[in-house]
C-alpha atoms as a PDB file:
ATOM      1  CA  UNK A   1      30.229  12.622-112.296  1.00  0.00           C
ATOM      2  CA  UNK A   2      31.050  15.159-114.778  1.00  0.00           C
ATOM      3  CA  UNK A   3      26.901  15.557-115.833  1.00  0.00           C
ATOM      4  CA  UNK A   4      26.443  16.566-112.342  1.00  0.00           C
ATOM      5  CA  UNK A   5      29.620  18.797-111.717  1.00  0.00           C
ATOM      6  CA  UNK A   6      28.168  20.670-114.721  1.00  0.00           C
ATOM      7  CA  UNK A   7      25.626  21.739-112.262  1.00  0.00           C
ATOM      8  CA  UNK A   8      27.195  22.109-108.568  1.00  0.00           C
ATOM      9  CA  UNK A   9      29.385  24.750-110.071  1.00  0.00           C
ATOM     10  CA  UNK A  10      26.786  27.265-110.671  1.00  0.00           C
ATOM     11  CA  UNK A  11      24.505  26.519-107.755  1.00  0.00           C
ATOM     12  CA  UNK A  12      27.933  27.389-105.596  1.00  0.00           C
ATOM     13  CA  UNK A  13      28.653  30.743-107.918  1.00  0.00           C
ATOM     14  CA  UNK A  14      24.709  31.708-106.734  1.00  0.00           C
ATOM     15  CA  UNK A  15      25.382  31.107-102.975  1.00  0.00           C
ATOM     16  CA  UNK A  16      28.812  34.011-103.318  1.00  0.00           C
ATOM     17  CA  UNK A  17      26.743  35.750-104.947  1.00  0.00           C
ATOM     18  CA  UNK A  18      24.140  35.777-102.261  1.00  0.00           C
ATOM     19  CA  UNK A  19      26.716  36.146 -99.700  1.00  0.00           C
ATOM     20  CA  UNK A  20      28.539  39.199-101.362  1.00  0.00           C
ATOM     21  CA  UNK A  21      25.198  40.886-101.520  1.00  0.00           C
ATOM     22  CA  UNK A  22      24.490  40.395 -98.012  1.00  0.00           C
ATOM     23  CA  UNK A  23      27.842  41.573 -97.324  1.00  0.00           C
ATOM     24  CA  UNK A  24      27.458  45.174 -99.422  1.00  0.00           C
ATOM     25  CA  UNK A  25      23.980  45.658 -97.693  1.00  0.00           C
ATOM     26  CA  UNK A  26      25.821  45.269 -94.079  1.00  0.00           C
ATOM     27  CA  UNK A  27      27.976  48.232 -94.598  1.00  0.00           C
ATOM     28  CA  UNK A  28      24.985  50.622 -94.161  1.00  0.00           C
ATOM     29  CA  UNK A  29      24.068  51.599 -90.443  1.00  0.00           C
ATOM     30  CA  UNK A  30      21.055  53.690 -90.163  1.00  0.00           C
ATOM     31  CA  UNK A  31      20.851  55.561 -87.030  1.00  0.00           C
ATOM     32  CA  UNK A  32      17.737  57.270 -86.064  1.00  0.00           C
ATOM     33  CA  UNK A  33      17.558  60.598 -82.835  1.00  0.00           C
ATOM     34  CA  UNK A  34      14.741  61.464 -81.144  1.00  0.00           C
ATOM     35  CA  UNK A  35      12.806  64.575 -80.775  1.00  0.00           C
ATOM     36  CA  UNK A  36      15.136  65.622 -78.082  1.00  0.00           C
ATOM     37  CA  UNK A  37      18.523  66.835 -78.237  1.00  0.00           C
ATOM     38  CA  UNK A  38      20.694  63.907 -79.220  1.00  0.00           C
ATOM     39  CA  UNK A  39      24.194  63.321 -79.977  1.00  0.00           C
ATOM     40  CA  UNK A  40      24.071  60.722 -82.626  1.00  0.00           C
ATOM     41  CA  UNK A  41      27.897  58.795 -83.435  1.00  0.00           C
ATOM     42  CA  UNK A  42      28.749  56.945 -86.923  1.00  0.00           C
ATOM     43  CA  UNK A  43      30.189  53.897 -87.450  1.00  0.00           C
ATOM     44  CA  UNK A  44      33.120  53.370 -89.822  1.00  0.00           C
ATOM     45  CA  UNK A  45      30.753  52.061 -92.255  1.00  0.00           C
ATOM     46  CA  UNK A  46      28.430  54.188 -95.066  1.00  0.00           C
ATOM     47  CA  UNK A  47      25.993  55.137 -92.356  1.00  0.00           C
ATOM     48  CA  UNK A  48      22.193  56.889 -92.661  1.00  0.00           C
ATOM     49  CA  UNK A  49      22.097  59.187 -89.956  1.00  0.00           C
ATOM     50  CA  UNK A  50      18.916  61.101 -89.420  1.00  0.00           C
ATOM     51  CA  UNK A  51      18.694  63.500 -86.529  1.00  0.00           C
ATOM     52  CA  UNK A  52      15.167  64.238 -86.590  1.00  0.00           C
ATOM     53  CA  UNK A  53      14.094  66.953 -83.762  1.00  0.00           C
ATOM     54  CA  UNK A  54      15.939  68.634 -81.342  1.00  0.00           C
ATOM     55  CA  UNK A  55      19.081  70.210 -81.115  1.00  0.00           C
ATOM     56  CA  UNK A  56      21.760  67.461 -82.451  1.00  0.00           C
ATOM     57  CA  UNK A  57      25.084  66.887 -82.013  1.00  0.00           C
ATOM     58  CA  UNK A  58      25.906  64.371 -85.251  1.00  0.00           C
ATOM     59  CA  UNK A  59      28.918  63.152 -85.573  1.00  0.00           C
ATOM     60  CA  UNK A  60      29.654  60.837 -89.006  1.00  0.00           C
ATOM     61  CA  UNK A  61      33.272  59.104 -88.203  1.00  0.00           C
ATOM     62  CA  UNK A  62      34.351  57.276 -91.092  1.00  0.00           C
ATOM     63  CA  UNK A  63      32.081  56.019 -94.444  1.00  0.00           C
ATOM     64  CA  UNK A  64      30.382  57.389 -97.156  1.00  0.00           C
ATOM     65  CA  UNK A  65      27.434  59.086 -94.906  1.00  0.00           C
ATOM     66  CA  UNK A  66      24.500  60.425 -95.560  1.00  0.00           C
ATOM     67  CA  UNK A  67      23.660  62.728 -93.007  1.00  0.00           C
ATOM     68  CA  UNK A  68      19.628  64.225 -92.207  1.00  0.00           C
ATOM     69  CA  UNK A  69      20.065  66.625 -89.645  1.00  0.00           C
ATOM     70  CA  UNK A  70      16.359  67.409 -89.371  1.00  0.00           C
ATOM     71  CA  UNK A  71      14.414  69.974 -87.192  1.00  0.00           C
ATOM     72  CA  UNK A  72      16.150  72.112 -84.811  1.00  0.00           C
ATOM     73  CA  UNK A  73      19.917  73.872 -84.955  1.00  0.00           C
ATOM     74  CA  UNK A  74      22.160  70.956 -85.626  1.00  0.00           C
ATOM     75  CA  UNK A  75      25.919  70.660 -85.298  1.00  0.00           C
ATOM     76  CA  UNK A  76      27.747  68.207 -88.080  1.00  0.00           C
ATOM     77  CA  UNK A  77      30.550  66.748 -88.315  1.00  0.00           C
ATOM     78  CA  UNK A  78      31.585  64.537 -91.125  1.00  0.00           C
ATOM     79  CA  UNK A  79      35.020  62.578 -90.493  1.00  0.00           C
ATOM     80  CA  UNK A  80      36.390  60.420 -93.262  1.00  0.00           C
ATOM     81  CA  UNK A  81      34.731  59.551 -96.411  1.00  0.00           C
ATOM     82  CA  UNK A  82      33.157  60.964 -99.043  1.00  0.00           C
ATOM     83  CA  UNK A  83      29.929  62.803 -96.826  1.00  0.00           C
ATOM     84  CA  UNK A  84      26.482  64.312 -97.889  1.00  0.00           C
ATOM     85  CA  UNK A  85      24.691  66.921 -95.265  1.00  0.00           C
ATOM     86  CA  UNK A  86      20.897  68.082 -96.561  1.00  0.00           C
ATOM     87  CA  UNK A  87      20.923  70.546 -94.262  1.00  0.00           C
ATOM     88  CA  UNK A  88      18.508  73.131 -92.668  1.00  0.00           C
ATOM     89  CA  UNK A  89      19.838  77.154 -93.382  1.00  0.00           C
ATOM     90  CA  UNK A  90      20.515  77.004 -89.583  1.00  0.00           C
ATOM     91  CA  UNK A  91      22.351  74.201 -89.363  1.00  0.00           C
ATOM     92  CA  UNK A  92      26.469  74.297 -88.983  1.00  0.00           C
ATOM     93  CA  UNK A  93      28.515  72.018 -90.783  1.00  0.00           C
ATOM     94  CA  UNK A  94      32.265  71.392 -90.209  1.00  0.00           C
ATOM     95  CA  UNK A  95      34.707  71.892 -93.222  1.00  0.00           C
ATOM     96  CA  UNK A  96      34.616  67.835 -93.658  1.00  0.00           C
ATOM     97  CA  UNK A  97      31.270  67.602 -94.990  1.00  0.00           C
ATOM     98  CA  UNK A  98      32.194  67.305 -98.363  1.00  0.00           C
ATOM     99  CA  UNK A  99      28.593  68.334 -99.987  1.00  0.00           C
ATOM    100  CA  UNK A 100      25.974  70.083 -98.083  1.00  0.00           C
ATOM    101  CA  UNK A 101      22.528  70.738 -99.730  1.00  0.00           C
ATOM    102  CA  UNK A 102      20.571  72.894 -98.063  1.00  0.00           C
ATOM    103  CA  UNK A 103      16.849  74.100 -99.116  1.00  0.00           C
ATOM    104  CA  UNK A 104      17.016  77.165-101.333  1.00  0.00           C
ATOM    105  CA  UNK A 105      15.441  80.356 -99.563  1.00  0.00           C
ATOM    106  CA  UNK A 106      12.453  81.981-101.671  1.00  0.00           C
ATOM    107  CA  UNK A 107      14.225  85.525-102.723  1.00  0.00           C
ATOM    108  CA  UNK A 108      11.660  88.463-102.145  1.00  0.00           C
ATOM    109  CA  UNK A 109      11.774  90.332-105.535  1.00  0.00           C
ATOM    110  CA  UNK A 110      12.721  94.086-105.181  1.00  0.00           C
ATOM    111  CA  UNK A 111      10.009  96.302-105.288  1.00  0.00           C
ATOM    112  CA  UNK A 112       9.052  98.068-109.091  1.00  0.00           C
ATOM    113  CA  UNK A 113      10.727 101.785-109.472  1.00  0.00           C
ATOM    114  CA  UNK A 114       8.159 104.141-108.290  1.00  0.00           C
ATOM    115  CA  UNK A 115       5.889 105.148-111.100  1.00  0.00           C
ATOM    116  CA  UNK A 116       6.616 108.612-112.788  1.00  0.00           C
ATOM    117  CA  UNK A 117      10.280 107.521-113.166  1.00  0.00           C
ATOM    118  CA  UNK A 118      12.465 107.458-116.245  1.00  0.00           C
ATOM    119  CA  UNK A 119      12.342 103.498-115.626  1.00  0.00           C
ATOM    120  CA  UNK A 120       9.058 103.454-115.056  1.00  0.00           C
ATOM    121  CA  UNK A 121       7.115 106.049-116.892  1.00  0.00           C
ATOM    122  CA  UNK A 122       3.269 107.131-116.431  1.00  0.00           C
ATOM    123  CA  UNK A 123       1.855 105.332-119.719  1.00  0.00           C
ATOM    124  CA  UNK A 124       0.484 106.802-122.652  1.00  0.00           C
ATOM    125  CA  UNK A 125      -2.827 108.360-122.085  1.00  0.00           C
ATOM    126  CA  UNK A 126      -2.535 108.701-118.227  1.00  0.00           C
ATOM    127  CA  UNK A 127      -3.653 111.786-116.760  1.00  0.00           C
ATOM    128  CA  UNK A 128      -1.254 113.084-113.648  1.00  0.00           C
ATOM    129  CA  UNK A 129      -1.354 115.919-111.453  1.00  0.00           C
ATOM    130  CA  UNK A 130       2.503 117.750-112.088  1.00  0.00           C
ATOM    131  CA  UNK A 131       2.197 119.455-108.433  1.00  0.00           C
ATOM    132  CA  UNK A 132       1.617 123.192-109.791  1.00  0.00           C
ATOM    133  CA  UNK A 133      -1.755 122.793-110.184  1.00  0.00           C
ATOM    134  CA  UNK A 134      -1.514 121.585-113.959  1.00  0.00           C
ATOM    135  CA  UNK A 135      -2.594 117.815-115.088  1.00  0.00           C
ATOM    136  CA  UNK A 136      -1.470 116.685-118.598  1.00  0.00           C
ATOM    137  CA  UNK A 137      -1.734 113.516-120.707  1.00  0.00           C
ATOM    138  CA  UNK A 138       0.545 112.564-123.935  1.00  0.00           C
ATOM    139  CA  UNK A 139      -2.475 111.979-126.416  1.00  0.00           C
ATOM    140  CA  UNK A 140      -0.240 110.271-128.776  1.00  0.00           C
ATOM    141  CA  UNK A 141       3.437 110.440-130.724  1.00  0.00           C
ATOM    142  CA  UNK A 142       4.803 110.905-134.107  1.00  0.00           C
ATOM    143  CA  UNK A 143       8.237 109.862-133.627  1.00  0.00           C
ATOM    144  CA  UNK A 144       9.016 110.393-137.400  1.00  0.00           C
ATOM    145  CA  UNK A 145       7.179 113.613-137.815  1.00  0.00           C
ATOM    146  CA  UNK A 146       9.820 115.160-140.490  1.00  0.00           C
ATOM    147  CA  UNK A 147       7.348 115.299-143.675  1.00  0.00           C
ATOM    148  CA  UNK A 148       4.576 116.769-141.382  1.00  0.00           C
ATOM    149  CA  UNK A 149       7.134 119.674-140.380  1.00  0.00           C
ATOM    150  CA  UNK A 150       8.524 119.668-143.865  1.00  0.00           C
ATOM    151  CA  UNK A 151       5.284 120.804-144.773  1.00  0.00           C
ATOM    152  CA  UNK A 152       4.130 123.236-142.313  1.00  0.00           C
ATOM    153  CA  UNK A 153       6.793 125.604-143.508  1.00  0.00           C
ATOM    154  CA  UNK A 154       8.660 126.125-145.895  1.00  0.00           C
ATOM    155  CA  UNK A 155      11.389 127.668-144.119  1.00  0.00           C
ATOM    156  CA  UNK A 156      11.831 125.098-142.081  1.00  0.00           C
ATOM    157  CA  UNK A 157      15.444 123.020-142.000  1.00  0.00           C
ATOM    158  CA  UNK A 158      15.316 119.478-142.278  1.00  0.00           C
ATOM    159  CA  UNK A 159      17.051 117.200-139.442  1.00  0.00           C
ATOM    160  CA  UNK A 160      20.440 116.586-139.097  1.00  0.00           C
ATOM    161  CA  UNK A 161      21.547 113.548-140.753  1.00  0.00           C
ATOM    162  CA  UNK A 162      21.110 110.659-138.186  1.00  0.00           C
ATOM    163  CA  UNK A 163      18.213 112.569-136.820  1.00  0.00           C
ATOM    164  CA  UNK A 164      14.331 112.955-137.292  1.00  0.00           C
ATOM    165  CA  UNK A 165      11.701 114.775-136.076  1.00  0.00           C
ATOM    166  CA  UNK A 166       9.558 113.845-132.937  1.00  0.00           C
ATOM    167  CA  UNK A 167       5.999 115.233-131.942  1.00  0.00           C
ATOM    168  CA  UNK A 168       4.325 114.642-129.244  1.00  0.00           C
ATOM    169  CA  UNK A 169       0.545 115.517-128.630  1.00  0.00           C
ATOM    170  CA  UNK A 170      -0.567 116.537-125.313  1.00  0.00           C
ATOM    171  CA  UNK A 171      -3.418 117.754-122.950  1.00  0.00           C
ATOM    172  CA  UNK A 172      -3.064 120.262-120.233  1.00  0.00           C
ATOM    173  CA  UNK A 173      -5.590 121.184-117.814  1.00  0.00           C
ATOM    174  CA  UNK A 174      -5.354 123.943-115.296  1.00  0.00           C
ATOM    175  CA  UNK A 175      -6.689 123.202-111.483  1.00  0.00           C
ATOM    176  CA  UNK A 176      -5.221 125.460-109.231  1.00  0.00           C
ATOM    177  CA  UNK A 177      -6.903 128.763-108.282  1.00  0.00           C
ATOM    178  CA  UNK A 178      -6.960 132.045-110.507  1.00  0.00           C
ATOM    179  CA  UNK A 179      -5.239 131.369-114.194  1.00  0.00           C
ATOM    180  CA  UNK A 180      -1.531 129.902-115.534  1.00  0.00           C
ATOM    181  CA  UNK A 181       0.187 129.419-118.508  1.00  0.00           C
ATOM    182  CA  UNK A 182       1.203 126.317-119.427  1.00  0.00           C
ATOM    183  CA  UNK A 183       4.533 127.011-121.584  1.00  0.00           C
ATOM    184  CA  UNK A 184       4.781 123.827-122.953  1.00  0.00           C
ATOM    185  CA  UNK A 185       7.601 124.872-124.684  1.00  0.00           C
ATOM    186  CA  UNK A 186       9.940 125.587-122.007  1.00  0.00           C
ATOM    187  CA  UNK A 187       8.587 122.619-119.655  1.00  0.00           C
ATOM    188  CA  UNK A 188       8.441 119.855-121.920  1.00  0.00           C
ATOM    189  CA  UNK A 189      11.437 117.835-122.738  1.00  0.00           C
ATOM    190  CA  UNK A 190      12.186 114.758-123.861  1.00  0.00           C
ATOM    191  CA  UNK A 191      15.401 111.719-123.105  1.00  0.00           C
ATOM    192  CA  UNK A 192      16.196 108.930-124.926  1.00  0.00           C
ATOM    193  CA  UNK A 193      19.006 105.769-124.618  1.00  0.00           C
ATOM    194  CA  UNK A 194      21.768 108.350-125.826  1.00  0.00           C
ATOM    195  CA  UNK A 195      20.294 109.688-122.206  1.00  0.00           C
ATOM    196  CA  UNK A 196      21.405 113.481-123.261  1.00  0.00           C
ATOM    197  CA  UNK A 197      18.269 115.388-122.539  1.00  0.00           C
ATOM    198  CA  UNK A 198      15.888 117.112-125.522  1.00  0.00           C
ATOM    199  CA  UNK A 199      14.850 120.715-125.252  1.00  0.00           C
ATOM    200  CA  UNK A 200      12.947 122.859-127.873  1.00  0.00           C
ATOM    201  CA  UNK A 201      15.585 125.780-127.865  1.00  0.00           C
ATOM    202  CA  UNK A 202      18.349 123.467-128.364  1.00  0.00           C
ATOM    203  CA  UNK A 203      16.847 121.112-130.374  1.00  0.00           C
ATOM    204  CA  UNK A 204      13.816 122.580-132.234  1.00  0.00           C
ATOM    205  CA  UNK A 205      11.936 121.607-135.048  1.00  0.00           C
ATOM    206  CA  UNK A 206      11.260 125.128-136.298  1.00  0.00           C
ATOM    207  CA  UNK A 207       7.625 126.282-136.764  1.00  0.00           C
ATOM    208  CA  UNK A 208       5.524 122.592-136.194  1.00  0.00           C
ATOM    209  CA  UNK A 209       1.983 121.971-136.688  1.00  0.00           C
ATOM    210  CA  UNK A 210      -0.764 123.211-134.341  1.00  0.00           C
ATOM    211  CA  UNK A 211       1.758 123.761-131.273  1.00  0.00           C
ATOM    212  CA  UNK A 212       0.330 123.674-128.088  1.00  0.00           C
ATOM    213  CA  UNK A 213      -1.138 126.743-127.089  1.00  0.00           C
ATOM    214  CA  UNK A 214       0.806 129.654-124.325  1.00  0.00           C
ATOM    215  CA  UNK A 215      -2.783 131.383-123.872  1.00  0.00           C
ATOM    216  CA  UNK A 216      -3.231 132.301-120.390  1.00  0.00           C
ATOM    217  CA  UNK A 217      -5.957 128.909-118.641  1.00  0.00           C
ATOM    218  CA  UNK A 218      -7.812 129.517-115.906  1.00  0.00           C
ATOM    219  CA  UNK A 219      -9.084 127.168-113.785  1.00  0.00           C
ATOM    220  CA  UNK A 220     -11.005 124.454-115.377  1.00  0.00           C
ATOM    221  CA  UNK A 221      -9.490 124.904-118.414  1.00  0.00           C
ATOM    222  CA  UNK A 222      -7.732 122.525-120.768  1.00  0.00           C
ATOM    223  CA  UNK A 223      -5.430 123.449-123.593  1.00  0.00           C
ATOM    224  CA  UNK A 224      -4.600 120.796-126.204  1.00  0.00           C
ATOM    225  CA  UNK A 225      -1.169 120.378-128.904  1.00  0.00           C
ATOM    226  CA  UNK A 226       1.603 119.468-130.089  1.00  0.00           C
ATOM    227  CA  UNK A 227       5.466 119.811-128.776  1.00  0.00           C
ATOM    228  CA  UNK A 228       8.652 118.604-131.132  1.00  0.00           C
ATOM    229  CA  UNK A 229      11.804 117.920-131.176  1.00  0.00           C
ATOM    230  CA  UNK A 230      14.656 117.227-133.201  1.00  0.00           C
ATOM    231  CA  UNK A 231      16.024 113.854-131.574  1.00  0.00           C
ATOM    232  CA  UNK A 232      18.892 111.311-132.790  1.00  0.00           C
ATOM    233  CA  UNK A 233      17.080 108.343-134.803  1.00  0.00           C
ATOM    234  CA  UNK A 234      18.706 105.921-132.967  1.00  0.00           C
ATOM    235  CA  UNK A 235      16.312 107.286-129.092  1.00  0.00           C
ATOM    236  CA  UNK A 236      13.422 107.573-131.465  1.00  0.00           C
ATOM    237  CA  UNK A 237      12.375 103.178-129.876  1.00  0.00           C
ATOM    238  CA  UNK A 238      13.594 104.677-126.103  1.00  0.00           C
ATOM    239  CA  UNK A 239      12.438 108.366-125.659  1.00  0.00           C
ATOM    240  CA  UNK A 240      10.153 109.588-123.099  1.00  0.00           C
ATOM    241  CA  UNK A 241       9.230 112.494-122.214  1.00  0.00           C
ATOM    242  CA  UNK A 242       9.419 114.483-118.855  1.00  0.00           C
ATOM    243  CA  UNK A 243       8.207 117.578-116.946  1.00  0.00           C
ATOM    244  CA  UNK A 244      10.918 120.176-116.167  1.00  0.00           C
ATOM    245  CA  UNK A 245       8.641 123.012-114.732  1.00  0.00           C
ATOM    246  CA  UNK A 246       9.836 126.532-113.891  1.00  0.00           C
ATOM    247  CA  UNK A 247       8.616 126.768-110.844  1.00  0.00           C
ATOM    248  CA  UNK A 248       9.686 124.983-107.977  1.00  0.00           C
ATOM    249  CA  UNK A 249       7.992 121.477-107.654  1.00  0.00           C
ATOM    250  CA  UNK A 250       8.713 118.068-105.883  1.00  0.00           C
ATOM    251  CA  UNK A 251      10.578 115.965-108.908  1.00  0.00           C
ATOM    252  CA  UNK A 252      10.723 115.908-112.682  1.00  0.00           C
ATOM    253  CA  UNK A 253       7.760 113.571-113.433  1.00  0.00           C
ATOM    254  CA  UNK A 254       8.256 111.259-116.850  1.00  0.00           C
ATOM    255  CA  UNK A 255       5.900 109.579-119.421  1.00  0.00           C
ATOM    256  CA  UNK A 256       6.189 106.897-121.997  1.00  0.00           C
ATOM    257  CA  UNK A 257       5.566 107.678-125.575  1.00  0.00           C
ATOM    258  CA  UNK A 258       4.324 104.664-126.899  1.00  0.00           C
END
């Protein structure tokens, strides 16, 4: 008797355990809508409630649910338990409905700054119309053009310390009708991180190698050279330099150095 009660015992634990499973899987009710406007009512068990189309009414009671509202403008309400809602951005949930996950809208990226802008500068070797009837291009940069200065004159100062020379090299063509000067030296400026602007009165260089021409250009013509000034070391990586005409013209227009 004992040989065999060795063996009824476990075949017993296996039928519980059967049971108890059977019992775990009955606490989930699935309810299913339609593809008309329902109004779809838990149970006080864990319930799967999916709406699908329409314009539902869903309302959870008690249980752990988990709630599919589906297509259409849906109106949810939890009730007790511990409820999930993957809802549509239309849907409305009530404050019950512990976690609602709803699909994450694609965010349009805002537009670049308009080229020409301190942000976004015309690059280096781009030819653009200033709106006087002058084009220019930077050719190219020196930002540490001290020895060069150094040793165009020797009258010249060095830099501050903490500063450096900074040429620039650029091309200037005249379009308009009749003849212009270009006076780079007066239009040209320059603005770095420190974002305190560069000029060449206030900031010169002294007397700089082959400086762009003041000749009088008429139409057709193109001057080429070079325009400095004596910046902080630390905008030497961020300057760029922009347009600041004398005569009256829609906006400053800026360029990258590098």
């Amino acid at each position: 008797m004992r040989w065999r009660g060795s063996y009824i015992t476990p075949i017993v634990g296996l039928v519980g355990l059967v049971v108890l499973a059977s019992a775990v899987a009955a606490t989930v009710a699935t309810i299913r809508g339609t593809a008309q406007a329902d109004i779809l009512r838990g149970t006080a068990r864990a319930d799967l409630i999916y709406g699908q189309g329409g314009n539902d009414r869903i309302f959870g009671y008690a249980g752990n649910d988990r709630i599919y509202p589906g297509l259409g403008t849906d109106t949810i309400a939890c009730g007790a338990g511990v409820d999930r809602v993957f809802a549509d951005a239309k849907d409305r949930t009530t404050r019950d409905c512990e976690i609602v996950t709803r699909p994450t809208r694609p965010t349009t990226p805002p537009p670049p700054p308009a080229v020409g802008t301190r942000d976004n500068p015309y690059p280096l070797g781009a030819s653009v119309a200033l709106g006087d009837g002058w084009k220019m291009k930077v050719v190219s940069s020196t930002p540490d053009a001290t020895a060069a200065v150094l040793a165009e004159n020797q009258f010249n100062d060095p830099p501050k310390s903490g500063e450096q020379f900074f040429i620039v090299r650029v091309t200037a063509t005249y379009e308009g009708s009749g003849s212009d000067t270009f006076d780079g030296s007066f239009r040209l400026r320059a603005v770095g991180a420190s974002a305190v602007g560069y000029s060449t009165f206030e900031n010169s260089c002294g007397v700089i190698p082959d400086e762009i021409s003041s000749a009088e250009v008429f139409s057709g013509g193109s001057i080429t050279g070079n325009e400095c000034w004596a910046i902080k070391s630390s905008d030497a990586s961020s300057l760029v330099l922009y347009d600041d005409p004398i005569a009256s013209v829609p906006k400053r227009l800026f360029f990258a150095l590098r």
